[in-house]
Every structure is written in structure tokens, then in C-alpha cells.
C-alpha atoms as a PDB file:
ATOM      1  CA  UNK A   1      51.718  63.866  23.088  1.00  0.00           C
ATOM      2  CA  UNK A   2      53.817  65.102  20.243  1.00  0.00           C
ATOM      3  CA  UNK A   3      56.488  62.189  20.553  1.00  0.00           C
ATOM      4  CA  UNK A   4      57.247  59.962  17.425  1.00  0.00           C
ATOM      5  CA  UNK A   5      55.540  56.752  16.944  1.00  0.00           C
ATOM      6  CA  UNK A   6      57.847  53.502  18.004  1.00  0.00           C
ATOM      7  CA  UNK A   7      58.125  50.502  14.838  1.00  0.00           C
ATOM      8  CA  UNK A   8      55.577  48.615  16.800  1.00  0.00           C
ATOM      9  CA  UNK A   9      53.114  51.291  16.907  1.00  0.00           C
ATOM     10  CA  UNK A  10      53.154  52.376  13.004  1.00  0.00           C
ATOM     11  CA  UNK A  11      50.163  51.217  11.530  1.00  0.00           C
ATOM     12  CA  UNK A  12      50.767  48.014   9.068  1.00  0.00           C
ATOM     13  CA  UNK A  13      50.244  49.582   5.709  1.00  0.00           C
ATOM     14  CA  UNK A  14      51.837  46.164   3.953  1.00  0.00           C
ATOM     15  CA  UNK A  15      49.003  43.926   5.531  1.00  0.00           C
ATOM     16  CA  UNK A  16      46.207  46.008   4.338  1.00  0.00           C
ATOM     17  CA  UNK A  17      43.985  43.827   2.101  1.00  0.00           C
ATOM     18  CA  UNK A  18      41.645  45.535  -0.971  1.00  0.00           C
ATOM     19  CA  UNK A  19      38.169  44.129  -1.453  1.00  0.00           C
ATOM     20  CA  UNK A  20      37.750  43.787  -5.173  1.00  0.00           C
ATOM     21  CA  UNK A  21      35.245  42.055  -5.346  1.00  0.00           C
ATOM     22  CA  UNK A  22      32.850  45.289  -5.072  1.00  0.00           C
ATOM     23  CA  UNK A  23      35.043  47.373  -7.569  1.00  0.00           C
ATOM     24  CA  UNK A  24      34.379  47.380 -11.304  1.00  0.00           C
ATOM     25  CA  UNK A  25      35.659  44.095 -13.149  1.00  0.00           C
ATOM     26  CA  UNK A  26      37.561  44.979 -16.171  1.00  0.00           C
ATOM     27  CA  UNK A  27      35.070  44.461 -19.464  1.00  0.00           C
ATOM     28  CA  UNK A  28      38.325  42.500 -20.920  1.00  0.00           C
ATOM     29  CA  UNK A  29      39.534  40.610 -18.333  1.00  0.00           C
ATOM     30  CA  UNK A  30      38.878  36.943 -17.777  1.00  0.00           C
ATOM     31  CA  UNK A  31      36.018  36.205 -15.257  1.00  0.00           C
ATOM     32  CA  UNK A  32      37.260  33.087 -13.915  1.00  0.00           C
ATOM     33  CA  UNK A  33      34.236  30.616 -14.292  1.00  0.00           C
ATOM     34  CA  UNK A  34      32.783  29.199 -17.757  1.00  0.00           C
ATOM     35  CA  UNK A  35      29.571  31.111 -19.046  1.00  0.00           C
ATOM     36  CA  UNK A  36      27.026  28.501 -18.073  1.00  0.00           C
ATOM     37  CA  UNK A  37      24.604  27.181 -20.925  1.00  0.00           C
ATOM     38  CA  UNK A  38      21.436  28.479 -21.721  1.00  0.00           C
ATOM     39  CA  UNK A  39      19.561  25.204 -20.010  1.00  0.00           C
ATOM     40  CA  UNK A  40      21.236  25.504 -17.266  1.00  0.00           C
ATOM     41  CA  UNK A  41      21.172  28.663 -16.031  1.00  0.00           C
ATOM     42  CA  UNK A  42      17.272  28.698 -17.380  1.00  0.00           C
ATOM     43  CA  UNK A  43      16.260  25.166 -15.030  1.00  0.00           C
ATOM     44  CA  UNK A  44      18.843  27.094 -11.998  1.00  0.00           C
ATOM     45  CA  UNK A  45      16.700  30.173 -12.537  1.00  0.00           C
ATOM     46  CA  UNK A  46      13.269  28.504 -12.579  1.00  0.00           C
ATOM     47  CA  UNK A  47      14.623  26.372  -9.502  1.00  0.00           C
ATOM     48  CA  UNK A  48      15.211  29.240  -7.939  1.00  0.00           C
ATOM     49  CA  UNK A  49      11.621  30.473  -8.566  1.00  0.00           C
ATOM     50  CA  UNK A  50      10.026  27.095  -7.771  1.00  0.00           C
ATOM     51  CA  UNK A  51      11.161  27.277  -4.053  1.00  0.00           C
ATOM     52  CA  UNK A  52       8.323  27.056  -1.456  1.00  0.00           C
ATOM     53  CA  UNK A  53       9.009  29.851   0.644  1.00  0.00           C
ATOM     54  CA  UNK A  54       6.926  28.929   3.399  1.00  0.00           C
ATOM     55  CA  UNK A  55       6.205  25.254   5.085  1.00  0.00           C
ATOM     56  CA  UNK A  56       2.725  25.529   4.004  1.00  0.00           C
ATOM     57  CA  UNK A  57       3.479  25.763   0.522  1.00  0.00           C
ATOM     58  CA  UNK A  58       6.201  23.017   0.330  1.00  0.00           C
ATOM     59  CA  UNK A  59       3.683  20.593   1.945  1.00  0.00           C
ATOM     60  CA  UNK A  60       0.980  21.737  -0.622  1.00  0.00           C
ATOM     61  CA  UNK A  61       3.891  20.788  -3.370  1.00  0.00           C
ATOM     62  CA  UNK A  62       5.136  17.568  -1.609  1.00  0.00           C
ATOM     63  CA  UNK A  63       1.085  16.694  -1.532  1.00  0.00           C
ATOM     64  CA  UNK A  64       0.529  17.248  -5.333  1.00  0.00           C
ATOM     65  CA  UNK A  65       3.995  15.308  -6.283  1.00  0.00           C
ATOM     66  CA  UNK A  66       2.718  12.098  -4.438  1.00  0.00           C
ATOM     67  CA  UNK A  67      -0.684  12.664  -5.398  1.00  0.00           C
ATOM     68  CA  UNK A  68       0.855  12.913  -9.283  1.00  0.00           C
ATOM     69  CA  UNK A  69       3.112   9.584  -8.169  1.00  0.00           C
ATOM     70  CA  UNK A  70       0.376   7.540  -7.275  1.00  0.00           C
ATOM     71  CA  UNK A  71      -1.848   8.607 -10.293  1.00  0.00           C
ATOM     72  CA  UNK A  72       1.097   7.330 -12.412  1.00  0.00           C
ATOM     73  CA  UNK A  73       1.650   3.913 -10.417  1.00  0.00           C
ATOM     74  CA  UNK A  74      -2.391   2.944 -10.690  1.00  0.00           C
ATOM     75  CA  UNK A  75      -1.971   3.999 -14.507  1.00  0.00           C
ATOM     76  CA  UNK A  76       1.200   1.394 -14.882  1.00  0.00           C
ATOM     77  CA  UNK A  77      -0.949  -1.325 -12.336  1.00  0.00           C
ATOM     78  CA  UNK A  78      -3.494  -0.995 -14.714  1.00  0.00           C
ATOM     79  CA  UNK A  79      -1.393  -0.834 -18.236  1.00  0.00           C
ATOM     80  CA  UNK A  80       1.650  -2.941 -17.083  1.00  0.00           C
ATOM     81  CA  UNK A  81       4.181  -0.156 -17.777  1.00  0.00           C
ATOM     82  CA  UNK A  82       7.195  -1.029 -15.730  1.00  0.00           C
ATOM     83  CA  UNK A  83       8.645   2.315 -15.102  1.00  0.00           C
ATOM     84  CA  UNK A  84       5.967   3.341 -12.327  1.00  0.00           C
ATOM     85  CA  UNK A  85       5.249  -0.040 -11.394  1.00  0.00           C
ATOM     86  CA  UNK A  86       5.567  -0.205  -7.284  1.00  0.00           C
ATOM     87  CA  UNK A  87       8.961  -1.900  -6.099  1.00  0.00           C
ATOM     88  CA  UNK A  88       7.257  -5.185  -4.975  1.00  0.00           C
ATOM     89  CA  UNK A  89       6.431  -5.785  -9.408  1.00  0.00           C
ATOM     90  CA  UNK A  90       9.160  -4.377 -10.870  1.00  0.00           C
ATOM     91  CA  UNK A  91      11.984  -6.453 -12.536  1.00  0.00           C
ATOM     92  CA  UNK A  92      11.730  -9.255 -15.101  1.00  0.00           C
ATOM     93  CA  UNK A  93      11.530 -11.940 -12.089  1.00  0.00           C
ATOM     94  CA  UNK A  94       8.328 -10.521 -10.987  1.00  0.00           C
ATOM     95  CA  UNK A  95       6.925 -10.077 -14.739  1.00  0.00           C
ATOM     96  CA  UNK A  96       8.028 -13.941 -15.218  1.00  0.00           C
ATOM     97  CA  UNK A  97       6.159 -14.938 -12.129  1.00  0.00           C
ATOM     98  CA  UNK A  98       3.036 -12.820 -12.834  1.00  0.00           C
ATOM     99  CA  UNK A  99       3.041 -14.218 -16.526  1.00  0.00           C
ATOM    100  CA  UNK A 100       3.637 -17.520 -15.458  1.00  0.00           C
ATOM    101  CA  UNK A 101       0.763 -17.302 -12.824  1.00  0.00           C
ATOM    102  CA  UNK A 102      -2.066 -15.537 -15.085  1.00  0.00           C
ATOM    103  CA  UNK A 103      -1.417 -18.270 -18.111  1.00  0.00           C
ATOM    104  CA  UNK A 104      -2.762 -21.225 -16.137  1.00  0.00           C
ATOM    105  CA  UNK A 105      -6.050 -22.322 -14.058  1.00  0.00           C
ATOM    106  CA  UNK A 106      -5.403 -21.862 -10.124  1.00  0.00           C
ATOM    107  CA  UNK A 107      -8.047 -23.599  -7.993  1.00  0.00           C
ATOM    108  CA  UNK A 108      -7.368 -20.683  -5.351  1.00  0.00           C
ATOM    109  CA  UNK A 109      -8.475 -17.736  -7.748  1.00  0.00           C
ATOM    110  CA  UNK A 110     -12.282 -19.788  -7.620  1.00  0.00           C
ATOM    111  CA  UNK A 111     -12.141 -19.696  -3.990  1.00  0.00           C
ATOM    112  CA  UNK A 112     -14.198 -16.699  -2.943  1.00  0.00           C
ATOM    113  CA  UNK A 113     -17.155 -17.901  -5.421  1.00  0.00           C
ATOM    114  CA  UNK A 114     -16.868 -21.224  -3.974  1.00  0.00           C
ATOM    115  CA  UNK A 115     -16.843 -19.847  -0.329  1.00  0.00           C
ATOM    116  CA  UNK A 116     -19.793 -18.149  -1.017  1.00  0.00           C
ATOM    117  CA  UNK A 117     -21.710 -21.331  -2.149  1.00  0.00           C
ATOM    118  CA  UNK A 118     -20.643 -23.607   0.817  1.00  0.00           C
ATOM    119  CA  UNK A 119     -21.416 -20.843   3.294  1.00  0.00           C
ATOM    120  CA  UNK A 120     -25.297 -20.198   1.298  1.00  0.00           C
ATOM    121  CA  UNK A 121     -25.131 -24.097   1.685  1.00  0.00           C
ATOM    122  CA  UNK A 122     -23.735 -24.353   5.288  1.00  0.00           C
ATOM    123  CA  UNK A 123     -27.120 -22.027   6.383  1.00  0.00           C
ATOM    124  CA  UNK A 124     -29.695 -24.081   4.644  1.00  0.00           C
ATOM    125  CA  UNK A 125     -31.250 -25.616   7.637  1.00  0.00           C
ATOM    126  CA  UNK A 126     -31.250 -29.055   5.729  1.00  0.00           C
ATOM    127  CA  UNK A 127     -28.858 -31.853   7.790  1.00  0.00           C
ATOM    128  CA  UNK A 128     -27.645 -33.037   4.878  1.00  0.00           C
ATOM    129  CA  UNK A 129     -26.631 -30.252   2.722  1.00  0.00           C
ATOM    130  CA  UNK A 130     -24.738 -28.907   6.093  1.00  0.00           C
ATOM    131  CA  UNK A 131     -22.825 -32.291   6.138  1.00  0.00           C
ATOM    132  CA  UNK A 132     -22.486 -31.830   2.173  1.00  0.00           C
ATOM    133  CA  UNK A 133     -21.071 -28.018   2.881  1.00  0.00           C
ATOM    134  CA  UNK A 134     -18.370 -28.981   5.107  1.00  0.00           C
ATOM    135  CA  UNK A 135     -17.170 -31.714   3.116  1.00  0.00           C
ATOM    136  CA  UNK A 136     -16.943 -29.360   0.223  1.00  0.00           C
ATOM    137  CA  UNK A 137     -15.407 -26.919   3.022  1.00  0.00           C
ATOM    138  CA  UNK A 138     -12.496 -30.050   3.352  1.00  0.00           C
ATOM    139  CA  UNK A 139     -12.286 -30.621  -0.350  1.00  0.00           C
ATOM    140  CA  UNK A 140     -11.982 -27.202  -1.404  1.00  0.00           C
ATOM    141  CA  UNK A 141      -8.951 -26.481   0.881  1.00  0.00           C
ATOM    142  CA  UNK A 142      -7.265 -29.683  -0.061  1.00  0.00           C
ATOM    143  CA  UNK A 143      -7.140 -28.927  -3.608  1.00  0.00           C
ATOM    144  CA  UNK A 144      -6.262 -24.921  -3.264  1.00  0.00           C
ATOM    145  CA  UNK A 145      -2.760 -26.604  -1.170  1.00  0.00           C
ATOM    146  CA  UNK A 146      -2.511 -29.698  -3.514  1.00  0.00           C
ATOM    147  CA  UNK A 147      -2.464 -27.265  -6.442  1.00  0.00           C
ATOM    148  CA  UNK A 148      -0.613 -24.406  -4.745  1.00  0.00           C
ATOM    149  CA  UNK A 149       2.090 -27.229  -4.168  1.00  0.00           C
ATOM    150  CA  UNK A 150       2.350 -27.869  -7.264  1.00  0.00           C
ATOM    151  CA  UNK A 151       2.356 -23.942  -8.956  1.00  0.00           C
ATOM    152  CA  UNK A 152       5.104 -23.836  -6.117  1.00  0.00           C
ATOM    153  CA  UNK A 153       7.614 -26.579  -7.706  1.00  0.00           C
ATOM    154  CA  UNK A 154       6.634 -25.693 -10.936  1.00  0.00           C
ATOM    155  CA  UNK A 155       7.300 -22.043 -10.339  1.00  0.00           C
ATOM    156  CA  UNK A 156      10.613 -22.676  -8.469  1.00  0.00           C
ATOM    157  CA  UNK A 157      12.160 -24.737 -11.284  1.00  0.00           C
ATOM    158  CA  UNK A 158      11.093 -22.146 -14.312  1.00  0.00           C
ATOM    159  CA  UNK A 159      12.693 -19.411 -12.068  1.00  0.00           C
ATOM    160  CA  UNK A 160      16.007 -20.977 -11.687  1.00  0.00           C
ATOM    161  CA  UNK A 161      16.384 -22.099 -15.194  1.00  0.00           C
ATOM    162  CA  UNK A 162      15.503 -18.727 -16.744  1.00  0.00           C
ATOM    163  CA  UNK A 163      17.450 -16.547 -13.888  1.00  0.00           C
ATOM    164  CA  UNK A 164      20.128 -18.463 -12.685  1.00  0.00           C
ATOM    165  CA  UNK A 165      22.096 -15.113 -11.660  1.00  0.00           C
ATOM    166  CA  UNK A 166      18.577 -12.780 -10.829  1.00  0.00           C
ATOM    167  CA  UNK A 167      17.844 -12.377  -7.047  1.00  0.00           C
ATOM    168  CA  UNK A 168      14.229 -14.206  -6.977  1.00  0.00           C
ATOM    169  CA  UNK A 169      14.020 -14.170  -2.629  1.00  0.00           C
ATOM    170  CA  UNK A 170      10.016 -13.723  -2.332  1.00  0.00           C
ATOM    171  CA  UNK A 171       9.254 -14.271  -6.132  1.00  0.00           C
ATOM    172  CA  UNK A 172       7.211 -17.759  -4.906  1.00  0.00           C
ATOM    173  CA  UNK A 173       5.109 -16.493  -2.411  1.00  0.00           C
ATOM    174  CA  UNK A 174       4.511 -13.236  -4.871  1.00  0.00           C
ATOM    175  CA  UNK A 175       2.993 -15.711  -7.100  1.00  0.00           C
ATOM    176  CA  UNK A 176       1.167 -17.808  -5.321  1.00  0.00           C
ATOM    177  CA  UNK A 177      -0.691 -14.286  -3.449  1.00  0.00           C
ATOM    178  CA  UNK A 178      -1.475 -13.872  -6.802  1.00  0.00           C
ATOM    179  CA  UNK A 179      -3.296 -17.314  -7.562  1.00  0.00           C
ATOM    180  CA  UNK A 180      -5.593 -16.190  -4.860  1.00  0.00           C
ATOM    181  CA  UNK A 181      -7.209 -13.343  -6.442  1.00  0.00           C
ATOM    182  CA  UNK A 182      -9.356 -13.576  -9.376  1.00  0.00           C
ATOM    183  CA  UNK A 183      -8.164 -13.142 -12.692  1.00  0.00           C
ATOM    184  CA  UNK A 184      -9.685  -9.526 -13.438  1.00  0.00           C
ATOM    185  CA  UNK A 185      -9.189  -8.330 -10.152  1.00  0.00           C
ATOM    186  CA  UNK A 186      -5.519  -8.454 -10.215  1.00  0.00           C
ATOM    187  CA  UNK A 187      -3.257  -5.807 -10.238  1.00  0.00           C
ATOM    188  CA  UNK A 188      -0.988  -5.310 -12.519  1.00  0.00           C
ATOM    189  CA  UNK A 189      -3.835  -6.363 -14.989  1.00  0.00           C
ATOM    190  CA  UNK A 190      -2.998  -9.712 -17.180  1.00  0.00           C
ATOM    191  CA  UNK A 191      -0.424  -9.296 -20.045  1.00  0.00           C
ATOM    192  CA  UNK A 192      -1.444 -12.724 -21.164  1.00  0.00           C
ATOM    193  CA  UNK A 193      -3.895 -14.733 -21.830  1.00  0.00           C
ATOM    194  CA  UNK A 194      -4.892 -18.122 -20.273  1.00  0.00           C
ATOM    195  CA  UNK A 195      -2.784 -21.268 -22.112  1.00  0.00           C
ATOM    196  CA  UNK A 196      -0.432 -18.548 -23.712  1.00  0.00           C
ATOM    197  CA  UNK A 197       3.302 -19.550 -21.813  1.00  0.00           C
ATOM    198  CA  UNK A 198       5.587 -16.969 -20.904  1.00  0.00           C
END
């Protein structure tokens, strides 16, 4: 009970270990870390405000950013601004395209008007303005692919000329999806004007 303590037994006062970290740092000794900047530790501290705490509150936020994101992209479809355009217009491939497309007549942008005559004309209970619709049915569609045909070539050649080294994979069919909407309805909105070459 009263017997001596073997080697083994003595407590292991070399391995003890202080905790300073909770003791008073010396006013005049080195912290160890740079004093952040005034910006920095402002945006850390407002970051650290600006956290949603609960899931109901981060998907308000996440709600309001892509609301805010897609006010900004129709404000760039509708000004041309190429910093919020959508991915499928951005890049000076897709300008070039959309330029090249809006300076010229496409018999494809008149198709909806015309499709609206023929069929007017197509229920007219006369014989032979029904025979006269469909022909103009015929003609119409021929002369939308002859002249897509020909935007297509056109297009193509233009696009390797000016951007030998640009990716242009889809920059055709962009364009001609574009010949088939009417001038003022598309989106981005005209940067040029009708005749006026890129």
C-alpha cells in the first residue's frame, strides 16, 4: 500500500503536452499569419452573414439569383450584350452567323405570312383556288430549300475564311433556324440592318 512506485509506474511528466492555444498570446510576439486586408476580411465577414441558415432560405436565395440571371440574359437577347448572352449565341462565330443571316432577304422568314394565305386559300370552297393553294403550297417549299441551300454554301464558305482556327460545329444550322423566324421576332434582336454586310 505504502510500497514505492516501479519506473514503469511513475507517471510521464516529460510527455505532458501544454495547450497554449487558450493562454494569453504575448502583445509582442509574432502571430504567425499576415493581418488580412480590409476587403477581405470585410467580403469573409459579410459571407459569413450572407449564409442561409436554413434550406428554406437558401432556396428562396438560389430562386432570386436565377430569377436575377434570367432578367439579365432577356436584357442582353434584347440589347445584344454578349456577356449574358445564353451559351448557344455567345462567341464571335455565332455573332458572324447572326449578322450574316439578318443582312439579307430569306424566303423562310415570309413563311408563316405565306402559310397563312395558302391555308385562307386552301378553305375557299372554290376548285380552283384549292388547286391554286397547293401549288403555291409546292412552290413555297421549293424556294424556302432552294434558298436555304444556298444561305447554307454561302454561310459555310464566309465561316471558314474568317475563322479558319474557331470551332464553328452547329454554326450552319444556328443560322439557318434563324432564317425561319421573322426579322423582329428574333432573339438576340438585329445588330444590322438589311444590305449592311458583316
Amino acid at each position: 500500500m505504502f510500497r514505492s512506485r516501479s519506473k514503469e509506474e511513475k507517471p510521464a511528466t516529460d510527455k505532458v503536452s501544454v495547450d497554449f492555444s487558450k493562454q494569453p498570446r504575448d502583445p509582442e510576439a509574432p502571430k504567425g499569419r499576415p493581418t488580412p486586408k480590409r476587403s477581405e476580411a470585410q467580403t469573409q465577414r459579410r459571407r459569413a452573414a450572407t449564409v442561409p441558415t436554413d434550406r428554406k432560405e437558401a432556396a428562396k436565395r438560389q430562386r432570386e439569383a436565377r430569377r436575377s440571371d434570367l432578367a439579365r440574359q432577356r436584357e442582353a437577347l434584347a440589347s445584344g450584350d454578349e456577356r449574358y448572352l445564353p451559351a448557344r449565341d455567345k462567341g464571335p462565330v455565332r455573332r458572324f452567323v447572326r449578322d450574316f443571316v439578318d443582312s439579307r432577304f430569306a424566303i423562310a422568314e415570309f413563311f408563316l405570312p405565306m402559310a397563312v394565305v395558302i391555308l385562307v386559300l386552301s378553305m375557299v370552297r372554290v376548285p380552283v383556288l384549292q388547286n391554286v393553294s397547293l401549288l403555291l403550297w409546292l412552290g413555297v417549299i421549293v424556294m424556302i430549300v432552294i434558298d436555304s441551300i444556298g444561305i447554307w454554301l454561302r454561310l459555310k464558305k464566309q465561316l471558314a475564311e474568317r475563322f479558319p482556327n474557331e470551332p464553328k460545329r452547329g454554326a450552319v444550322a444556328y443560322g439557318l433556324m434563324r432564317t425561319l423566324q421573322m426579322r423582329r421576332l428574333r432573339l438576340p434582336k438585329p445588330q444590322v440592318k438589311r444590305g449592311e454586310r458583316p
